[in-house]
C-alpha atoms as a PDB file:
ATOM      1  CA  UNK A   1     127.661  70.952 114.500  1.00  0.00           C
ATOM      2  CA  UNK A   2     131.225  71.582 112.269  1.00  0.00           C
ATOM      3  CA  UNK A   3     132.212  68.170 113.620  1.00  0.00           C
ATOM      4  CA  UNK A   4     128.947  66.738 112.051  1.00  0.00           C
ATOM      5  CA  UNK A   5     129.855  68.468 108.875  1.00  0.00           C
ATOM      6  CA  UNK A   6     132.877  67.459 108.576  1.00  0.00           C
ATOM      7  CA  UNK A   7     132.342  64.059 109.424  1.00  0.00           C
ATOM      8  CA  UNK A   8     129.677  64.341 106.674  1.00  0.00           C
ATOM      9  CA  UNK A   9     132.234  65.631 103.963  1.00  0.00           C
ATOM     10  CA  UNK A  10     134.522  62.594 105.481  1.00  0.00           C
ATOM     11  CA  UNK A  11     131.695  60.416 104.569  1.00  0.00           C
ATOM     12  CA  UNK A  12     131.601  61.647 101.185  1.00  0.00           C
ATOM     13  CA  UNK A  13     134.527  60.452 100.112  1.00  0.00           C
ATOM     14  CA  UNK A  14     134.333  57.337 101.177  1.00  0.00           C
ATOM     15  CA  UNK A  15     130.309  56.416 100.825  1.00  0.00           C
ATOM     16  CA  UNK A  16     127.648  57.503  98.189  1.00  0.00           C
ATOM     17  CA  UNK A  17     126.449  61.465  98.777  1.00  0.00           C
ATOM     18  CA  UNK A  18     124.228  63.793  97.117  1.00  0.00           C
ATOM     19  CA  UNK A  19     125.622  66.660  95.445  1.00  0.00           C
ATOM     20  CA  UNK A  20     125.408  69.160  93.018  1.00  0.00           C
ATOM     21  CA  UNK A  21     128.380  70.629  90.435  1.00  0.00           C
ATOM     22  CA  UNK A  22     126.132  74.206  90.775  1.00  0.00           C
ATOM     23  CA  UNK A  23     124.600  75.986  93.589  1.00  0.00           C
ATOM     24  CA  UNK A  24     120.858  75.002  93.133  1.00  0.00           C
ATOM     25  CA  UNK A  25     119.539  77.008  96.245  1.00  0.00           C
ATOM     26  CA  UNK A  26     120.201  80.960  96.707  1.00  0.00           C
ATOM     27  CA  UNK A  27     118.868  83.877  98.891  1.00  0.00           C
ATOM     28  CA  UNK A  28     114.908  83.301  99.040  1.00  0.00           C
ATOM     29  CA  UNK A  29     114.705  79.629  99.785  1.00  0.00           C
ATOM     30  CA  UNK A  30     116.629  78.987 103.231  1.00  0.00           C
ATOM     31  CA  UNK A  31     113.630  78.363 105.508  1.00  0.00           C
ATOM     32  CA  UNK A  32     113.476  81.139 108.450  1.00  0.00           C
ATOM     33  CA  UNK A  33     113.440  79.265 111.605  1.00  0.00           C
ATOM     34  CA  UNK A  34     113.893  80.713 114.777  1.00  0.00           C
ATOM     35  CA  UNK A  35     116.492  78.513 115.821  1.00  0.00           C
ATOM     36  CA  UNK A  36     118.647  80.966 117.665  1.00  0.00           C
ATOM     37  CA  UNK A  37     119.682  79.961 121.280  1.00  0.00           C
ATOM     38  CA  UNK A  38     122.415  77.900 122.933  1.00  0.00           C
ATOM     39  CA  UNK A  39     122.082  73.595 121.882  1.00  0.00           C
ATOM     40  CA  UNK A  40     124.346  70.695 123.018  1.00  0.00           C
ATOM     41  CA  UNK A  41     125.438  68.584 120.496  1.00  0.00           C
ATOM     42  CA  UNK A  42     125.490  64.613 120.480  1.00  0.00           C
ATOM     43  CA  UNK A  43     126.882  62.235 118.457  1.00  0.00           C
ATOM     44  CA  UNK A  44     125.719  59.030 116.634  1.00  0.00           C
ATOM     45  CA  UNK A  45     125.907  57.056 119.913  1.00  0.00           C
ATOM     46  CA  UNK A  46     124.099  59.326 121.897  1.00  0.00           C
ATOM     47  CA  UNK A  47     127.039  60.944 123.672  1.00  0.00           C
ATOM     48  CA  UNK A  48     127.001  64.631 124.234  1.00  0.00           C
ATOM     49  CA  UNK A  49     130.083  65.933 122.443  1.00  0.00           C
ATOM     50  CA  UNK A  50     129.649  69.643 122.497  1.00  0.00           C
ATOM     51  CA  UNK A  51     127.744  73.039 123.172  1.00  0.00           C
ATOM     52  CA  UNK A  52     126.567  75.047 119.892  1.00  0.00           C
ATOM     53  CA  UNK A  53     125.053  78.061 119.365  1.00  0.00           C
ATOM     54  CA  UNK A  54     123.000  79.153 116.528  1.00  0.00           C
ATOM     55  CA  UNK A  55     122.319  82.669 114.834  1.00  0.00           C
ATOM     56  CA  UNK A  56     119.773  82.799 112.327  1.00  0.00           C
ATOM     57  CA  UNK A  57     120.756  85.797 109.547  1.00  0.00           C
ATOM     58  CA  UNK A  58     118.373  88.121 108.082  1.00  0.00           C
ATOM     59  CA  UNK A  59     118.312  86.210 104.671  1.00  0.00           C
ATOM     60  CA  UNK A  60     117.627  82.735 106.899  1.00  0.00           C
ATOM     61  CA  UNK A  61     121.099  80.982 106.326  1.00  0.00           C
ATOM     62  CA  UNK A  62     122.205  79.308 109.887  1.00  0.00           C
ATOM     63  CA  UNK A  63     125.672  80.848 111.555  1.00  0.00           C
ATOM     64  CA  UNK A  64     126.797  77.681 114.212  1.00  0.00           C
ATOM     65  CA  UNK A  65     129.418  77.811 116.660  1.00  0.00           C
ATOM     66  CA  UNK A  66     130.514  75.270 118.296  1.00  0.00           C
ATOM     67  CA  UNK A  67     132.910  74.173 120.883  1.00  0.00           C
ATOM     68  CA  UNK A  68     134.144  70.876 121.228  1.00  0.00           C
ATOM     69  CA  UNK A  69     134.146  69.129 125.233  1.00  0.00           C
ATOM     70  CA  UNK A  70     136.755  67.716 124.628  1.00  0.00           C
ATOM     71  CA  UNK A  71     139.473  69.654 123.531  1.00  0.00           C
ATOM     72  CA  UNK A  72     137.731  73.441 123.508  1.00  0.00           C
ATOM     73  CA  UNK A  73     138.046  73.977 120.027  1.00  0.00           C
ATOM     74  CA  UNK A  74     135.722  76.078 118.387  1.00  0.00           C
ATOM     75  CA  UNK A  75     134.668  76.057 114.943  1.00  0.00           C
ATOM     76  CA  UNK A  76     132.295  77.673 112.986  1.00  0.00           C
ATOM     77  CA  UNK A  77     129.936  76.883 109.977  1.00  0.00           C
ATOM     78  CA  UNK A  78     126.994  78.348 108.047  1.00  0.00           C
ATOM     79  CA  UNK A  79     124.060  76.109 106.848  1.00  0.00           C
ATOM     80  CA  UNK A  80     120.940  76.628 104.364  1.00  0.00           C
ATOM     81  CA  UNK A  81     117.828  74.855 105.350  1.00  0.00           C
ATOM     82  CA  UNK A  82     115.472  74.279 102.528  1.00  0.00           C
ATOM     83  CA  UNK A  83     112.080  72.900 103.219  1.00  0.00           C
ATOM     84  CA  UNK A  84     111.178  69.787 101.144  1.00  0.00           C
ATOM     85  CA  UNK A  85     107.901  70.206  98.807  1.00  0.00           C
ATOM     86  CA  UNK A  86     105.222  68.429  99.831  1.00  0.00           C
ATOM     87  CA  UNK A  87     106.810  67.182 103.250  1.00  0.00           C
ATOM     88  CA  UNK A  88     105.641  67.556 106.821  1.00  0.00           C
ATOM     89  CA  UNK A  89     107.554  70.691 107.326  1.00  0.00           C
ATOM     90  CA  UNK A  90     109.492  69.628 109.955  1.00  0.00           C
ATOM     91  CA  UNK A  91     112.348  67.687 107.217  1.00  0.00           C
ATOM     92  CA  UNK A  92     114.832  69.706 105.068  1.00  0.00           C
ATOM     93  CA  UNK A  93     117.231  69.324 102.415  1.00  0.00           C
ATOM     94  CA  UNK A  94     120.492  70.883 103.985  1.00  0.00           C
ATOM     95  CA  UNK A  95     123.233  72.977 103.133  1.00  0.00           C
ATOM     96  CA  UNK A  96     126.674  73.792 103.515  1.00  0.00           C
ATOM     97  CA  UNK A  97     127.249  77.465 102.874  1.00  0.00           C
ATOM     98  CA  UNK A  98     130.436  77.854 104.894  1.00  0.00           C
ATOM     99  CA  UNK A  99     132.601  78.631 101.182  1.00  0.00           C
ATOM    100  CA  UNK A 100     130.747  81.244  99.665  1.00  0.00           C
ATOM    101  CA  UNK A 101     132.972  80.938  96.256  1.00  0.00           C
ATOM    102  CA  UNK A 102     131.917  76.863  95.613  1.00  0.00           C
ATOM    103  CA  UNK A 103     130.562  76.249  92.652  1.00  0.00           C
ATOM    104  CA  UNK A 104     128.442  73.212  94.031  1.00  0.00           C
ATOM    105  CA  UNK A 105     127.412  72.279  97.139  1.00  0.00           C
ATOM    106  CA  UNK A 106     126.894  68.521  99.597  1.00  0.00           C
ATOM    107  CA  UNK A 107     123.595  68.012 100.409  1.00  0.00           C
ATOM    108  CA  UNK A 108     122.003  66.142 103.348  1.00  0.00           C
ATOM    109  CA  UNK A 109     118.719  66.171 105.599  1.00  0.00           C
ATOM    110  CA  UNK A 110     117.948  67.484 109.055  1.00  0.00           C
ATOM    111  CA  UNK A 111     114.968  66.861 110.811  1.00  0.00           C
ATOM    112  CA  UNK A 112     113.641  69.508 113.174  1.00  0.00           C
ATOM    113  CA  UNK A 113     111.715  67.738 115.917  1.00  0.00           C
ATOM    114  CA  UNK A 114     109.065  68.756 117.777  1.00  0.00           C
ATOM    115  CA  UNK A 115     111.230  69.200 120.928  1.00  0.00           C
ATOM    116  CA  UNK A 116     113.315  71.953 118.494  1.00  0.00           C
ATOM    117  CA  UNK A 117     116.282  69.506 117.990  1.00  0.00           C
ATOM    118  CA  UNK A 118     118.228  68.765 114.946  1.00  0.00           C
ATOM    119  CA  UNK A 119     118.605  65.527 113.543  1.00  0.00           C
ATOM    120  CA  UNK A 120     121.541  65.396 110.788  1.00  0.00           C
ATOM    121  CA  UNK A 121     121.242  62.222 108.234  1.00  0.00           C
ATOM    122  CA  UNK A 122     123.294  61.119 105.648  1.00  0.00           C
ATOM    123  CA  UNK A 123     121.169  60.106 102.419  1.00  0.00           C
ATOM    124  CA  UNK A 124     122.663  57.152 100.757  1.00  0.00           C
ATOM    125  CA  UNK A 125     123.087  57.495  96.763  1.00  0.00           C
ATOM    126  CA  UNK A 126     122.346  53.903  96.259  1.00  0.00           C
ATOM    127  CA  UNK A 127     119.034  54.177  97.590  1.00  0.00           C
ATOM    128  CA  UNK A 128     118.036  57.552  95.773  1.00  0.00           C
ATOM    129  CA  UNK A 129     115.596  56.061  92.462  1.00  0.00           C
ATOM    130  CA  UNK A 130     116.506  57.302  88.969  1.00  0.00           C
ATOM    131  CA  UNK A 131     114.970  60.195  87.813  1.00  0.00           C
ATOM    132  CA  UNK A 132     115.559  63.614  85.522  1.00  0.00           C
ATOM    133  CA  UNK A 133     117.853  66.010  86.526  1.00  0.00           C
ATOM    134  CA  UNK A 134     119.808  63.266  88.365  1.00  0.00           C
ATOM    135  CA  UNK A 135     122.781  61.722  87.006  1.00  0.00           C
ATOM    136  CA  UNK A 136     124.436  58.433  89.383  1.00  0.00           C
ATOM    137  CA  UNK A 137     128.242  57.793  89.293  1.00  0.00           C
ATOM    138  CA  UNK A 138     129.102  54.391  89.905  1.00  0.00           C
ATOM    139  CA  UNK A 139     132.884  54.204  90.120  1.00  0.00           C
ATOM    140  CA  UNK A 140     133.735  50.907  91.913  1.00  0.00           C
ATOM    141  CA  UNK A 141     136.101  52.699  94.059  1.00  0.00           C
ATOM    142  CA  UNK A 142     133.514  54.609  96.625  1.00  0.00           C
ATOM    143  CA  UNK A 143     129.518  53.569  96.614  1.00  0.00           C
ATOM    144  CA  UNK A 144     127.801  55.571  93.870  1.00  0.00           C
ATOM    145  CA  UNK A 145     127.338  59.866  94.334  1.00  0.00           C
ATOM    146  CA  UNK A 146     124.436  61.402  93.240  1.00  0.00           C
ATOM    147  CA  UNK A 147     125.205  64.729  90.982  1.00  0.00           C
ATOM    148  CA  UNK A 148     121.486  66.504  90.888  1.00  0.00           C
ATOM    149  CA  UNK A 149     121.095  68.970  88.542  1.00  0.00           C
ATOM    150  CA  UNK A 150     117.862  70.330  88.697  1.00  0.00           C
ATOM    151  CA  UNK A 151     115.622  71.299  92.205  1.00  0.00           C
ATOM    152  CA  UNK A 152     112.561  69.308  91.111  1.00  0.00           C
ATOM    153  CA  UNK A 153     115.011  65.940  91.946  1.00  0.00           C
ATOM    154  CA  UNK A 154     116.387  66.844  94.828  1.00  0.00           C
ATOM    155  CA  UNK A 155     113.071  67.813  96.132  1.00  0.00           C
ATOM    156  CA  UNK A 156     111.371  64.330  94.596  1.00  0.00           C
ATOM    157  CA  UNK A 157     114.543  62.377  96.340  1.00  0.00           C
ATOM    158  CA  UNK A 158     114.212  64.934 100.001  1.00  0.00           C
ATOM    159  CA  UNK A 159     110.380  63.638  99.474  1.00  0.00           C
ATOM    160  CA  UNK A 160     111.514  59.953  99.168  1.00  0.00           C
ATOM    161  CA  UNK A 161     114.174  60.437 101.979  1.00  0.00           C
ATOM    162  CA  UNK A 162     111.476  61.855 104.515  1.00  0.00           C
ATOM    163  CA  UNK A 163     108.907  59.481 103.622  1.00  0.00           C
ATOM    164  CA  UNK A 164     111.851  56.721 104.333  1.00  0.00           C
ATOM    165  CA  UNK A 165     112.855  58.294 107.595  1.00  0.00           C
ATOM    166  CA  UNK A 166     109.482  59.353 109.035  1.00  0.00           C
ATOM    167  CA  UNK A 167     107.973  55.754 108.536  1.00  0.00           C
ATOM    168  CA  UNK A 168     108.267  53.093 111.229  1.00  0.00           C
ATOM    169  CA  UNK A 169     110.872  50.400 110.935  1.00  0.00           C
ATOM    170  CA  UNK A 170     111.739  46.924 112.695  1.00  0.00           C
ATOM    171  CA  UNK A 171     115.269  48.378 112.984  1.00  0.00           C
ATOM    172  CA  UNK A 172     116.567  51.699 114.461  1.00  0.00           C
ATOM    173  CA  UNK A 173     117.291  54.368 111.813  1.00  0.00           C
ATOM    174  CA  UNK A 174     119.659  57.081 113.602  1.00  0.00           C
ATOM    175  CA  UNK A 175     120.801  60.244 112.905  1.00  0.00           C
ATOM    176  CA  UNK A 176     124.563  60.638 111.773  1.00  0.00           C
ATOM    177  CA  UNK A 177     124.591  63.532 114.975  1.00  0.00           C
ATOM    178  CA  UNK A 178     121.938  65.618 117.020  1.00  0.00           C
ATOM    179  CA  UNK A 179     121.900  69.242 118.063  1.00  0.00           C
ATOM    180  CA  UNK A 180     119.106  69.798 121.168  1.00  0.00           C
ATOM    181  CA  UNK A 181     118.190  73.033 122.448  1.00  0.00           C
ATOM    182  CA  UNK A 182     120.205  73.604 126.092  1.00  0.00           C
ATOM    183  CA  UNK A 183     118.686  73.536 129.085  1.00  0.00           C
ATOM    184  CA  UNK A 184     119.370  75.640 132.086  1.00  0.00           C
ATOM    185  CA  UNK A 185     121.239  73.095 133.968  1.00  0.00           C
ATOM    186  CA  UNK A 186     123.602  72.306 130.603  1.00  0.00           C
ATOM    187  CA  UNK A 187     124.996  75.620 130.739  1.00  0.00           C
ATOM    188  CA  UNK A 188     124.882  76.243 134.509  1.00  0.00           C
ATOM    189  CA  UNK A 189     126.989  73.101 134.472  1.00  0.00           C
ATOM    190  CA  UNK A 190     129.668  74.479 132.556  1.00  0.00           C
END
């Protein structure tokens, strides 16, 4: 899950993102999801990549550790899951809470299938439609960033992003990474 994140913040510089220059969500809005258990991360091609585990706090923010296959190193991360007004439930604005002194936070949408895995996806900027309380940076060096400044647009554009993502298209849309609850024979295997 951390290497997801931080291959979202990698992303971020160099493609269009949402953010925000303020924290927008606090205490009260993280959805409470009982996602704690052990999951096995893959990334965008499919491949499994690592084992997490999730802890779900009392005030609903996400604690994920997560150790890599590869080379065994463990990182950790904390993430607010926000349900999106007027969605299916099952898609969520996301956030990293990892810093707890940021003055703004990176915003980007998991999908919690029915199966109880997480899809991670990157919105793109350049798709998100004009509206109030978002302001679009075009700087010809990186694709434009979205700075949202109010909730009521970054629910409107979570709306338009799970609308976009839920509907069927002649090309595969896939996640940027994938965290699926463990089976019994993951973790016997290791």
């Amino acid at each position: 899950m951390v290497r997801i994140l931080l291959a979202l913040l990698a992303c971020c510089s160099l493609a269009g993102c949402w953010m925000s220059g303020e924290r927008i969500f606090q205490d009260g809005d993280w959805a409470h999801l009982d996602l704690n258990g052990d999951y096995t991360s893959y990334g965008a091609n499919g491949d499994v990549e690592g084992r997490v585990v999730l802890r779900t706090r009392a005030n609903g923010l996400i604690e994920s550790t997560s150790t890599d296959l590869d080379d065994g190193k463990v990182e950790h991360s904390v993430l607010g899951l926000v349900p999106i007004e007027g969605g299916s439930g099952s898609y969520f604005l996301t956030v990293d809470r990892m810093d707890d002194t940021a003055e703004g936070d990176l915003y980007f949408i998991t999908h919690l299938t029915e199966g109880g895995a997480l899809e991670l996806y990157w919105p793109d900027c350049g798709g998100t439609p004009p509206m109030d309380g978002l302001e679009i940076a075009h700087d010809g060096i990186v694709d434009d960033v979205c700075n949202f400044s109010s909730r009521a647009a970054l629910m409107r554009a979570g709306l338009e992003a799970e609308r976009f993502l839920s509907a069927q298209h002649i090309v595969a849309v896939s996640p940027l990474g994938r965290i699926a609850p463990a089976d019994e024979d993951d973790l016997e295997a290791e």
